[in-house]
PDB file of N, CA and C in Angstrom:
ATOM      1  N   UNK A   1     -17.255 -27.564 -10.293  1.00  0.00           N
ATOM      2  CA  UNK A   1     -16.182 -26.622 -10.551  1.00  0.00           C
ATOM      3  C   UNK A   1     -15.082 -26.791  -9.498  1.00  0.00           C
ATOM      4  N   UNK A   2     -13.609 -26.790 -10.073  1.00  0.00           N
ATOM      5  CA  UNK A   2     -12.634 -27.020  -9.204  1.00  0.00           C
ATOM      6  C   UNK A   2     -12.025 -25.708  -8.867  1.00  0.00           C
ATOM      7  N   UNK A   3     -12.353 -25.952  -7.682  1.00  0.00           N
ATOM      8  CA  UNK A   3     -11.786 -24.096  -6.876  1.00  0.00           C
ATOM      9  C   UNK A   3      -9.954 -24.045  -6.939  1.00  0.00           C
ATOM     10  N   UNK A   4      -9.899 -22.978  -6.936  1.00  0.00           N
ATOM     11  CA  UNK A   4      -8.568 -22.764  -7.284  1.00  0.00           C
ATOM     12  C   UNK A   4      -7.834 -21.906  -5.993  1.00  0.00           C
ATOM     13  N   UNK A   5      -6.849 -21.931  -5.481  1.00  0.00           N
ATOM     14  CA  UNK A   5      -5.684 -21.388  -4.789  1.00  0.00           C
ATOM     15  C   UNK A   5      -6.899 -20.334  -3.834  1.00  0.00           C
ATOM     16  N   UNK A   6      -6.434 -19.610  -4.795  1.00  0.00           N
ATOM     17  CA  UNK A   6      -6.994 -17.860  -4.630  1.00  0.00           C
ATOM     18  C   UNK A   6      -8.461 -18.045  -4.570  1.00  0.00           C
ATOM     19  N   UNK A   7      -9.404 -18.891  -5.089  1.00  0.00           N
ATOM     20  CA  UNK A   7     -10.854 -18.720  -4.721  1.00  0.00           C
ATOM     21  C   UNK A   7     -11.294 -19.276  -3.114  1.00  0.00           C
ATOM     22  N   UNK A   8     -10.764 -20.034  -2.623  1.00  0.00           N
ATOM     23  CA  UNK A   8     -10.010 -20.489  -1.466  1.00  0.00           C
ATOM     24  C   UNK A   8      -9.696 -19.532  -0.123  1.00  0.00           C
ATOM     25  N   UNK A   9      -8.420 -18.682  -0.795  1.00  0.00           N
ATOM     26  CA  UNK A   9      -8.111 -17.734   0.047  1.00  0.00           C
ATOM     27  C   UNK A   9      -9.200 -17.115  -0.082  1.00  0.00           C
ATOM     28  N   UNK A  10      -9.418 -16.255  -1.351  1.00  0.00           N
ATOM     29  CA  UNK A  10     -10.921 -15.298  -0.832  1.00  0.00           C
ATOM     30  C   UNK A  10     -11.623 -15.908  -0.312  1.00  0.00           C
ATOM     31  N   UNK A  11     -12.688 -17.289  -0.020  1.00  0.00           N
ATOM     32  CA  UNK A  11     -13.673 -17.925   0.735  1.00  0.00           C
ATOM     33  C   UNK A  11     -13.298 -17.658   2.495  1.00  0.00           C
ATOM     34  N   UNK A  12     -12.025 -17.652   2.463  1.00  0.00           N
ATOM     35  CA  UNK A  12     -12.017 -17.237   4.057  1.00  0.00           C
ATOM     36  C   UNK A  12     -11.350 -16.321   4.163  1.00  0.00           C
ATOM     37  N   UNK A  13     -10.991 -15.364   3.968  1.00  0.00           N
ATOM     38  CA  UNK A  13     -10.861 -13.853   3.940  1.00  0.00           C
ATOM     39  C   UNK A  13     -12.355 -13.437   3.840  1.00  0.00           C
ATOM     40  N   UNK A  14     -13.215 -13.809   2.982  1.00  0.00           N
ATOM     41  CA  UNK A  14     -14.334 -13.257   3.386  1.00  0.00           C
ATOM     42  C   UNK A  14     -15.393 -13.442   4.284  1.00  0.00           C
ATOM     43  N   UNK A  15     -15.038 -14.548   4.925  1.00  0.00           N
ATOM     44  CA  UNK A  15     -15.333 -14.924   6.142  1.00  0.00           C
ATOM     45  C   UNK A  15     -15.383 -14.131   7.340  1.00  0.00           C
ATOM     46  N   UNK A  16     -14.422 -13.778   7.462  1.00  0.00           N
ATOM     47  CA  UNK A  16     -13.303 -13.317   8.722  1.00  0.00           C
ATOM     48  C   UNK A  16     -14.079 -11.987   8.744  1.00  0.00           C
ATOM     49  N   UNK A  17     -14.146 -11.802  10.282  1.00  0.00           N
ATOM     50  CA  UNK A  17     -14.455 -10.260  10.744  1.00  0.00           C
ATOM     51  C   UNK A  17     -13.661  -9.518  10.548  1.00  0.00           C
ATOM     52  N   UNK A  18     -14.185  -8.054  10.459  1.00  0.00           N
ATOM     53  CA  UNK A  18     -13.044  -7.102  10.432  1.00  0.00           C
ATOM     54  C   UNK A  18     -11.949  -6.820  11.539  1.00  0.00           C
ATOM     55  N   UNK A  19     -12.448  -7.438  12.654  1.00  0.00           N
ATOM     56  CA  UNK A  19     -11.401  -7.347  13.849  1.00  0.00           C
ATOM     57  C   UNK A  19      -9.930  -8.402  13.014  1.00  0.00           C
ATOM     58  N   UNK A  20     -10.403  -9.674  12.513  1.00  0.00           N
ATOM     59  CA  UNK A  20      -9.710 -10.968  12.539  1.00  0.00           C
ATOM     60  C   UNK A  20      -8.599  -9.834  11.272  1.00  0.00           C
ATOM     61  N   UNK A  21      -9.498  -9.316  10.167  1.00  0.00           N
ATOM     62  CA  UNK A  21      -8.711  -9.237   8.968  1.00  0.00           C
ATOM     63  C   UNK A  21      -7.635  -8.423   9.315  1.00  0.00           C
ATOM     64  N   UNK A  22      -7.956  -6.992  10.098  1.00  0.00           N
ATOM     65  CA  UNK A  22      -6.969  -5.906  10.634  1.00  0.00           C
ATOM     66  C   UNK A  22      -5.992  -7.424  11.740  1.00  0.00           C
ATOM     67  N   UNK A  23      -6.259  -8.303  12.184  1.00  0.00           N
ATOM     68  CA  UNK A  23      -4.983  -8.677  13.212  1.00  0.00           C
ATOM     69  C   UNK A  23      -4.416  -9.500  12.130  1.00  0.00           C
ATOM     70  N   UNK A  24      -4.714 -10.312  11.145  1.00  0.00           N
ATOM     71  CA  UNK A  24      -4.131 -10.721   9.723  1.00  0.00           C
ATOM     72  C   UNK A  24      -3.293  -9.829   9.385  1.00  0.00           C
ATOM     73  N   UNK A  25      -3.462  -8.773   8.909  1.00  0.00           N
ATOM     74  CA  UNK A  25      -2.864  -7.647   8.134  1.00  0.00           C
ATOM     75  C   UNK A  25      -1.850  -7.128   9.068  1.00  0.00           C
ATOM     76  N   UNK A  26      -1.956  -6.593  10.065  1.00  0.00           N
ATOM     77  CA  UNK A  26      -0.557  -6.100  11.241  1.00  0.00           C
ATOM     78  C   UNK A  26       0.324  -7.037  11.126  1.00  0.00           C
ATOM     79  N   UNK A  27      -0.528  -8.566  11.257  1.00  0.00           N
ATOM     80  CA  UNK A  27       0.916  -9.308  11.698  1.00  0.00           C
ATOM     81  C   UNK A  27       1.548  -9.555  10.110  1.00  0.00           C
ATOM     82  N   UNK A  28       0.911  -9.745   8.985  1.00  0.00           N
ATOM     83  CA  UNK A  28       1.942  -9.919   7.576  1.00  0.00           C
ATOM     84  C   UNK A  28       2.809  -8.319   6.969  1.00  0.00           C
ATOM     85  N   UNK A  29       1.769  -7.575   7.739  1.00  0.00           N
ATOM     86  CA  UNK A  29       2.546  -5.846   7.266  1.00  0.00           C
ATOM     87  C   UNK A  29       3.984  -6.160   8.537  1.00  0.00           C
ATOM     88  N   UNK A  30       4.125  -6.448   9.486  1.00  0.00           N
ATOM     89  CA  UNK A  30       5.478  -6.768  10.439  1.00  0.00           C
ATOM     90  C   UNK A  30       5.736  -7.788  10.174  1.00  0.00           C
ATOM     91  N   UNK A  31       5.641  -9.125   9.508  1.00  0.00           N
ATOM     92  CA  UNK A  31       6.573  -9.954   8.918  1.00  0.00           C
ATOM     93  C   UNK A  31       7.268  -9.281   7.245  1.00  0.00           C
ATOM     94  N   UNK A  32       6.860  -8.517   6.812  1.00  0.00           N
ATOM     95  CA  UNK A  32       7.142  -7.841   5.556  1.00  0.00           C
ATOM     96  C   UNK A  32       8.613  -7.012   6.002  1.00  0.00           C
ATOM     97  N   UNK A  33       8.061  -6.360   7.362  1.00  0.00           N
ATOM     98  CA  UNK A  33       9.044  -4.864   7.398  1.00  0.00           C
ATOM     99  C   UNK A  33      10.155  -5.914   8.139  1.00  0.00           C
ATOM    100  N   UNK A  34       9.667  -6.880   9.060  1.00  0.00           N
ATOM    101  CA  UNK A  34      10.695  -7.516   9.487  1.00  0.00           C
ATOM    102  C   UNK A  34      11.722  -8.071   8.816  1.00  0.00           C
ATOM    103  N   UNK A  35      11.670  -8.552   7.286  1.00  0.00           N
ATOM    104  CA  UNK A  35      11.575  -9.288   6.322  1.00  0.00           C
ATOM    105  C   UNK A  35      12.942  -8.535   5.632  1.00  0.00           C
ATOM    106  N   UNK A  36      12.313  -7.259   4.940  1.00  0.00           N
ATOM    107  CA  UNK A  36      12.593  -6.233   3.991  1.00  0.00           C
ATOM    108  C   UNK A  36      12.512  -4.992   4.460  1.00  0.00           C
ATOM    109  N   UNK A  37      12.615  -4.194   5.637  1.00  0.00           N
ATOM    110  CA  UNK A  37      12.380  -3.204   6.225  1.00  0.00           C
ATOM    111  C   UNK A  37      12.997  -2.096   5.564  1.00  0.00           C
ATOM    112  N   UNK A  38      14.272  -2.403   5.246  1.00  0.00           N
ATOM    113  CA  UNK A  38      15.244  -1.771   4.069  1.00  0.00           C
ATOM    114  C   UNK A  38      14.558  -1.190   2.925  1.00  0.00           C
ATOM    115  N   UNK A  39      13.772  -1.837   2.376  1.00  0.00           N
ATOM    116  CA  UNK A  39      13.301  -1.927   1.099  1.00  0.00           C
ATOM    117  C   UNK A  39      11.675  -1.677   1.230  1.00  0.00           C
ATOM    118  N   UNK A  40      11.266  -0.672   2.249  1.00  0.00           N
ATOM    119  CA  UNK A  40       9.919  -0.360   2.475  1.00  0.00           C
ATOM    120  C   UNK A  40       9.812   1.143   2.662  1.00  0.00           C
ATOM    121  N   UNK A  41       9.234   1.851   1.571  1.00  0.00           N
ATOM    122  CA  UNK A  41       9.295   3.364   1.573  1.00  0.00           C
ATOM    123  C   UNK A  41       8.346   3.852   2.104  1.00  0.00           C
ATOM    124  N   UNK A  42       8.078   5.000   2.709  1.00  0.00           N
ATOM    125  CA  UNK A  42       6.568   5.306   3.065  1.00  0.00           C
ATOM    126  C   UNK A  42       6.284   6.807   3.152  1.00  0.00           C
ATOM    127  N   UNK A  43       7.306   7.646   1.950  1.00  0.00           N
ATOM    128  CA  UNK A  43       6.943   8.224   1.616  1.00  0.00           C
ATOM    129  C   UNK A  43       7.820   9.368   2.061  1.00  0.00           C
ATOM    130  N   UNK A  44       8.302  10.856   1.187  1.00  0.00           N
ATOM    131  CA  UNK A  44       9.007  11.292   1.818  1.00  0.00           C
ATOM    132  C   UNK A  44       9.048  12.678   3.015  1.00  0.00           C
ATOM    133  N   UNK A  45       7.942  13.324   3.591  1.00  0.00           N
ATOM    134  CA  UNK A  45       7.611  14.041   4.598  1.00  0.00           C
ATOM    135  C   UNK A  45       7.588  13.624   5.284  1.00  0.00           C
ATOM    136  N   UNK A  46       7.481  12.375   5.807  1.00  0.00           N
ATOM    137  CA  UNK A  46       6.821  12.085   7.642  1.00  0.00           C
ATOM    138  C   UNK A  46       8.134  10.971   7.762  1.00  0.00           C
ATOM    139  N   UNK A  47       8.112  10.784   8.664  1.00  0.00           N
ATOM    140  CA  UNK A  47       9.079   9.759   9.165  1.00  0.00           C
ATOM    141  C   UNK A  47       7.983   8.424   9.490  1.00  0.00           C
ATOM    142  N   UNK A  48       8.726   7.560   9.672  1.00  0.00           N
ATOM    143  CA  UNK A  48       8.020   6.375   9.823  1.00  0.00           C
ATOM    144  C   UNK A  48       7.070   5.943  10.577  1.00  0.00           C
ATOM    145  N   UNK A  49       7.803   6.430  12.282  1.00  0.00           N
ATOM    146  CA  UNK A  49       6.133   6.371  12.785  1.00  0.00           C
ATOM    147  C   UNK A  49       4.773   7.051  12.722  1.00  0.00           C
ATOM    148  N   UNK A  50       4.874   8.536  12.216  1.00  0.00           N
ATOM    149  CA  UNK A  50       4.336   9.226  12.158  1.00  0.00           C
ATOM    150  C   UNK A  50       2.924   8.832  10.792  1.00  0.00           C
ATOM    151  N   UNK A  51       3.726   8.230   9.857  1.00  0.00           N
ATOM    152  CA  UNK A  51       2.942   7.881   9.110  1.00  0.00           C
ATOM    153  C   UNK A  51       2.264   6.106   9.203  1.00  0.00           C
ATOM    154  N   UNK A  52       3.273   5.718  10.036  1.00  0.00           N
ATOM    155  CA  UNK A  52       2.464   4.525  10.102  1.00  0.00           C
ATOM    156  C   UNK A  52       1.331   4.427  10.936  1.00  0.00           C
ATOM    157  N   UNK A  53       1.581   4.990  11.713  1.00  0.00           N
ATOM    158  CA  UNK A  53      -0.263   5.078  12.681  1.00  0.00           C
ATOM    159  C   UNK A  53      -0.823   6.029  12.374  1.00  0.00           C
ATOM    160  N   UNK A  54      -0.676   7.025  11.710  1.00  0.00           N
ATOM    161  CA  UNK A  54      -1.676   8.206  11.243  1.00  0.00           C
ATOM    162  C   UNK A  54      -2.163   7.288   9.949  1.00  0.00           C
ATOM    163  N   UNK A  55      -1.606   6.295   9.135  1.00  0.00           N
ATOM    164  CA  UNK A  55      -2.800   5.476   8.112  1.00  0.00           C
ATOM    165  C   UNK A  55      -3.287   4.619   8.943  1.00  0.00           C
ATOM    166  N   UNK A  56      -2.930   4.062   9.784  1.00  0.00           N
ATOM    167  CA  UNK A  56      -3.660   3.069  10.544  1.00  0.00           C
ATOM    168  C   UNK A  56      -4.808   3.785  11.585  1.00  0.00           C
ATOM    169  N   UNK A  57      -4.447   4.480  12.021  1.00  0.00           N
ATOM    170  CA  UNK A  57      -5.834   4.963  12.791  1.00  0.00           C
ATOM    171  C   UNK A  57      -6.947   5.773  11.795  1.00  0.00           C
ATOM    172  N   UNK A  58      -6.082   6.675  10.956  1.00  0.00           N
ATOM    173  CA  UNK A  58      -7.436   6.548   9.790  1.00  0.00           C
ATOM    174  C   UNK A  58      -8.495   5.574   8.949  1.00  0.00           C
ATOM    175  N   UNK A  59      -7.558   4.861   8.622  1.00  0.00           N
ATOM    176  CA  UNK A  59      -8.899   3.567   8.321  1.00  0.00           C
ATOM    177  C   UNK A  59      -9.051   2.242   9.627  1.00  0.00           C
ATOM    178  N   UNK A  60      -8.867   2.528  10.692  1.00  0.00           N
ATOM    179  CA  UNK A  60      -9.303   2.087  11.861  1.00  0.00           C
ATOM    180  C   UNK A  60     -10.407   2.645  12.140  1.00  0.00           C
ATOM    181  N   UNK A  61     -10.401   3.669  12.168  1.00  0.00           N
ATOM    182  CA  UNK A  61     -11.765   4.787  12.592  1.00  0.00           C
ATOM    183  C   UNK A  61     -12.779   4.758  11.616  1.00  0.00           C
ATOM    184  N   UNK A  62     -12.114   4.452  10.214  1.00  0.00           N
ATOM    185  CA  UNK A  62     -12.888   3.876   9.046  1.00  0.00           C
ATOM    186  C   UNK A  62     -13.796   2.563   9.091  1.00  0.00           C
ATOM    187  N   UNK A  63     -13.089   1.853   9.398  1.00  0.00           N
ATOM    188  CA  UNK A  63     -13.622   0.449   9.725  1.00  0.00           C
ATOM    189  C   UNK A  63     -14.780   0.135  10.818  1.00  0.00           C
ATOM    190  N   UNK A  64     -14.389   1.530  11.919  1.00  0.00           N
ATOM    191  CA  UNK A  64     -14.752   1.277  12.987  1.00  0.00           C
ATOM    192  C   UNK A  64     -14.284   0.339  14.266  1.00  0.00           C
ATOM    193  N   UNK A  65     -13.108   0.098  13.756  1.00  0.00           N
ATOM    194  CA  UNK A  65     -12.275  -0.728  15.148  1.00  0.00           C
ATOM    195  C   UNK A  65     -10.683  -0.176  15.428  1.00  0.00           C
ATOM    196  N   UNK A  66     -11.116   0.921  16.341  1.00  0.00           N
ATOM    197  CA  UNK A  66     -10.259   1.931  16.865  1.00  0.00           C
ATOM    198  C   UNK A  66      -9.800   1.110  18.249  1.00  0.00           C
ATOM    199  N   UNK A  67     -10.122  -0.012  18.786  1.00  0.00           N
ATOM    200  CA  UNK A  67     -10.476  -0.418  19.909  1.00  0.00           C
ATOM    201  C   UNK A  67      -9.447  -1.268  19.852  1.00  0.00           C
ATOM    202  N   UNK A  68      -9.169  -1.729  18.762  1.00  0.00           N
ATOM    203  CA  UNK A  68      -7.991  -3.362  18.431  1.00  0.00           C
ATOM    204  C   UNK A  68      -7.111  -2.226  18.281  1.00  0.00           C
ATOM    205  N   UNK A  69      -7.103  -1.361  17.348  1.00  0.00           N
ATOM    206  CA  UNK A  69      -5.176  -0.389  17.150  1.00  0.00           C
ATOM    207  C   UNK A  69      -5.115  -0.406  18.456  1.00  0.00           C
ATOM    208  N   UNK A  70      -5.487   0.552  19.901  1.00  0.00           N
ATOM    209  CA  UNK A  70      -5.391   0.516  20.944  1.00  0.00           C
ATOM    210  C   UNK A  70      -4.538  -1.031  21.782  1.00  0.00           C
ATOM    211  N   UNK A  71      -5.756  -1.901  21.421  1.00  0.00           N
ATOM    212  CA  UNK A  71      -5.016  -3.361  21.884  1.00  0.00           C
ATOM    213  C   UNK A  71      -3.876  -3.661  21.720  1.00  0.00           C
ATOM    214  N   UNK A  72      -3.511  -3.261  20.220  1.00  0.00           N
ATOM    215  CA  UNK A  72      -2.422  -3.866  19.555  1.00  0.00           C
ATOM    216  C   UNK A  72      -0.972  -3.187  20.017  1.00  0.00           C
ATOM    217  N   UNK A  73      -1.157  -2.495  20.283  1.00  0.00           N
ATOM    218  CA  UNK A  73      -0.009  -1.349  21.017  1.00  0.00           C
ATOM    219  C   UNK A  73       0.973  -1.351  19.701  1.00  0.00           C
ATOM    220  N   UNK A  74       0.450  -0.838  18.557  1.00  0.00           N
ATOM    221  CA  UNK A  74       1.390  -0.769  17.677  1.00  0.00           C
ATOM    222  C   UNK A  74       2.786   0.347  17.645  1.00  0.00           C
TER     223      UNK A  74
END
């Protein structure tokens, strides 16, 4: 069977620890906003930082790696 693109990417995405996937994900979620920042809503009560680390430390604490948000000095 000839693996395709995406079976690929998932084979090492599922690889990867949850530390690796959360430092994956920060750095393409800040090439995105860097990108299109304009064009990135997040909703209309909270202001931006407020909601960007209140989802990130919720499923940090989810994950169990509260220890890398810290690192990351987001």
């Amino acid at each position: 069977m000839i693996k395709t693109a995406q079976d690929i990417q998932d084979d090492i995405f599922r690889k990867m620890s949850a530390d690796k996937k959360l430092e994956v994900w920060v750095g393409l979620w800040r090439l995105a906003k860097e990108l299109a920042g304009d064009k990135i809503t997040y909703g209309t009560n909270r202001s931006k930082a407020d909601l960007d680390m209140d989802y990130l430390k919720k499923w940090a604490k989810e994950l169990g790696v509260e220890d890398i948000i810290e690192k990351l000095r987001l």
